[in-house]
Structures are given as C-alpha cells and as structure tokens.
N, C-alpha and C. Protein backbone atom coordinates (compact mmCIF):
# COMPACT_ATOMS: atom_id res chain seq x y z
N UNK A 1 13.36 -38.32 -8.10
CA UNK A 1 13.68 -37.35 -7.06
C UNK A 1 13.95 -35.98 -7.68
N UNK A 2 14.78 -35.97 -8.69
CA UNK A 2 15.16 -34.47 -9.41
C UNK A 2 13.80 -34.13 -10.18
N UNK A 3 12.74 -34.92 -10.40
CA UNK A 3 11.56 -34.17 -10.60
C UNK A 3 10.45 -33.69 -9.51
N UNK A 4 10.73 -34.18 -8.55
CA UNK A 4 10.41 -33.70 -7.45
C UNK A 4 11.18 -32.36 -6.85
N UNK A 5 12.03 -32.22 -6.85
CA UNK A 5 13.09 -31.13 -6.31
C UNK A 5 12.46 -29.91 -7.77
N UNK A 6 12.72 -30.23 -8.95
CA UNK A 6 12.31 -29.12 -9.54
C UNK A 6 10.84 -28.73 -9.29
N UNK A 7 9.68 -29.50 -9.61
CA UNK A 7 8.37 -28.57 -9.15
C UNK A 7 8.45 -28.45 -7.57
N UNK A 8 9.25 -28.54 -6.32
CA UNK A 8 9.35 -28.13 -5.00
C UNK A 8 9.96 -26.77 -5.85
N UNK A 9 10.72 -26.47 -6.46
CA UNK A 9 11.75 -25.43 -6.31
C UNK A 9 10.29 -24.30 -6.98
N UNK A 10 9.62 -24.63 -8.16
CA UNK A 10 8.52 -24.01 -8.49
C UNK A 10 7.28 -23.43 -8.01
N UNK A 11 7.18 -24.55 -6.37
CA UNK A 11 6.11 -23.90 -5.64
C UNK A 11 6.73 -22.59 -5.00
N UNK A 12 7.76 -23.34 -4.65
CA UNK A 12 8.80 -21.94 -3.60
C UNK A 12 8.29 -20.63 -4.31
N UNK A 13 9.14 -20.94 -5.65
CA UNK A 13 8.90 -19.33 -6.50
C UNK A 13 7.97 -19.19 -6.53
N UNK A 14 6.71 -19.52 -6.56
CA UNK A 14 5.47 -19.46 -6.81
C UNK A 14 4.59 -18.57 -5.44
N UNK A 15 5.30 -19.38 -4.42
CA UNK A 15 4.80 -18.70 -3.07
C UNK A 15 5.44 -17.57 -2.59
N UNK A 16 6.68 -16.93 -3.24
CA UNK A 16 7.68 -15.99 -3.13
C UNK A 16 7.06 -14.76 -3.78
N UNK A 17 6.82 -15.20 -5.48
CA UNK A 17 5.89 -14.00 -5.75
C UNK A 17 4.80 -13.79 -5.02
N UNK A 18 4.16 -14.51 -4.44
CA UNK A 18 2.62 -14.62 -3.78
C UNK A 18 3.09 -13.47 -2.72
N UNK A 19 4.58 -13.63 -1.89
CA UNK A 19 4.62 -13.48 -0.36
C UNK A 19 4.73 -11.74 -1.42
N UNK A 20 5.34 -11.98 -2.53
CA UNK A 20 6.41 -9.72 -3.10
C UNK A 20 5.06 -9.13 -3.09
N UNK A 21 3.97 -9.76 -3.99
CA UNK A 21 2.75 -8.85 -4.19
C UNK A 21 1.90 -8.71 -3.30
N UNK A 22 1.95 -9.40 -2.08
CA UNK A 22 1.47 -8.70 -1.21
C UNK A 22 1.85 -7.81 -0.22
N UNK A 23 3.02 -7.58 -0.06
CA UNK A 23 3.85 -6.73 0.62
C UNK A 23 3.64 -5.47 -0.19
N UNK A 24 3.84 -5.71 -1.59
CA UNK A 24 3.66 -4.61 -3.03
C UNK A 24 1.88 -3.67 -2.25
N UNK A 25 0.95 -4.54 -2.27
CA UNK A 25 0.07 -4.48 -2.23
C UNK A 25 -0.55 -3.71 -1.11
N UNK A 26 0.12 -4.24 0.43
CA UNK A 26 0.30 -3.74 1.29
C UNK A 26 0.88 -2.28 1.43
N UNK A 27 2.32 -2.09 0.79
CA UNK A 27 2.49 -0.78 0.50
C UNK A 27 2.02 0.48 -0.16
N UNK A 28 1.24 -0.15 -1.07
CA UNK A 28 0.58 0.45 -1.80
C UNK A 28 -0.81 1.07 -1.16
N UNK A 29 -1.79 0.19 -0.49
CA UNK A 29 -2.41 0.78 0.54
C UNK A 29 -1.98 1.89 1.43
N UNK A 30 -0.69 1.18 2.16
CA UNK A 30 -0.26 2.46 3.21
C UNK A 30 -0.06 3.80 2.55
N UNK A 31 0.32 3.77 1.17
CA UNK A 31 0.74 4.79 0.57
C UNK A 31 -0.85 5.50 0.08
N UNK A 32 -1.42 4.79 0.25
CA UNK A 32 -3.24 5.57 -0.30
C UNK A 32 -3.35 6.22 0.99
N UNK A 33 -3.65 5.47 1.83
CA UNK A 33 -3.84 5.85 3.58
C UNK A 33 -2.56 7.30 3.92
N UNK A 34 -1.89 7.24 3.20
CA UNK A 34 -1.33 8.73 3.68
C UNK A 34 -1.54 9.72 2.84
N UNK A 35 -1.58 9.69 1.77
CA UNK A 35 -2.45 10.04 0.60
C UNK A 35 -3.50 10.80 1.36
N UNK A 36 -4.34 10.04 1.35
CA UNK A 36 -5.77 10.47 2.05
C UNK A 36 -5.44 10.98 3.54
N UNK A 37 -5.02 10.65 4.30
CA UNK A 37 -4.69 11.51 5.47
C UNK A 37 -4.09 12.99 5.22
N UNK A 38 -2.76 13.24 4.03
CA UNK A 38 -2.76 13.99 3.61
C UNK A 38 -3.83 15.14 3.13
N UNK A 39 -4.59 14.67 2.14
CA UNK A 39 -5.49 15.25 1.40
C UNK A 39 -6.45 16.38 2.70
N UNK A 40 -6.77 15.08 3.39
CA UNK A 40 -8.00 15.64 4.69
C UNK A 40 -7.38 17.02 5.58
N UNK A 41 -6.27 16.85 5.85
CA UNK A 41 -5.69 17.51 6.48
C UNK A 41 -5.56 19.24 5.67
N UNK A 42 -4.91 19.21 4.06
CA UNK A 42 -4.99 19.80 3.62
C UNK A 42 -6.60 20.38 3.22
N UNK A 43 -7.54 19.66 3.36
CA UNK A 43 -8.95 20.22 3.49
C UNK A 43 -9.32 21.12 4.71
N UNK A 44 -8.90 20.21 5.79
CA UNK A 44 -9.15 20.58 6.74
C UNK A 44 -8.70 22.67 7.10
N UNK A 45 -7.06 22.43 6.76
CA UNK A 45 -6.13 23.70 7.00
C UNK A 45 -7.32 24.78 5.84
N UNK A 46 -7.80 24.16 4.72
CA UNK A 46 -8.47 25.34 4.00
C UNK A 46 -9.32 26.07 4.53
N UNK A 47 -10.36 24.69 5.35
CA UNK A 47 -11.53 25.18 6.20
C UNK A 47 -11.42 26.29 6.81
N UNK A 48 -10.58 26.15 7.79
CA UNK A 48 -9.82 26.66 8.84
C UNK A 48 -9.69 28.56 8.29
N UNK A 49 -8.97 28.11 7.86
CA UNK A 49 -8.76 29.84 6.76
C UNK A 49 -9.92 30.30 6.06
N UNK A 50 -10.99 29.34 5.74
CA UNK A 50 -11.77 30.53 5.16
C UNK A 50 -12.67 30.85 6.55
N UNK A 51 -12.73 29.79 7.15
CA UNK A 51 -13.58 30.38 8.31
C UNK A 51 -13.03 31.74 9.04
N UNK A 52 -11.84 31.59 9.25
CA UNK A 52 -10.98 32.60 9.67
C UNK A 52 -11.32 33.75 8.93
N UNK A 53 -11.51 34.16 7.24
CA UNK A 53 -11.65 35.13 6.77
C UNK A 53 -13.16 35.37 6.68
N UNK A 54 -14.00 34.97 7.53
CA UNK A 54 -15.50 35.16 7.89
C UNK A 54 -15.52 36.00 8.71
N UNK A 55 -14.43 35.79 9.50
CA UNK A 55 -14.23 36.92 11.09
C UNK A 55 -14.24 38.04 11.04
C-alpha cells in the first residue's frame, strides 16, 4: 500500500507541473498577444502622423 501511495503522490506532482506550465505557457501567449496588439497600434498611431504630415 505505501508503495502505492508514494508513486500516486508522484503522478499528482507530475500532473501539477503539467497543470504550472501550462498556465506558464498560457500567460506567456497572452503576454505576446498584447505585445503584438501593442506593437500594431503603435504602427498604426505612426501611420496616422505621417499621413497627417502629407496634408
């Protein structure tokens, strides 16, 4: 039984890191995705101004 309880206790951890790095992973995306929303936006505002200094 206590060798059973220790590799149960090993999957746990096992599926715990599984559950951190994808949350990690997940955040890390969202953090590209604003990133890049950022970026566009700041493209965008440049556009904007040079077109403006065409006028």
């Amino acid at each position: 039984m206590r060798n059973l309880l220790d590799h149960s206790g090993i999957w746990l951890l096992e599926l715990s890191k599984c559950a951190v790095e994808a949350v990690e992973t997940e955040q890390k995306q969202a953090r590209a995705a604003e990133e890049r929303e950022r970026m566009e936006k700041e493209a965008a505002l440049a556009e904007i101004e040079h077109l403006k200094a065409l006028l």
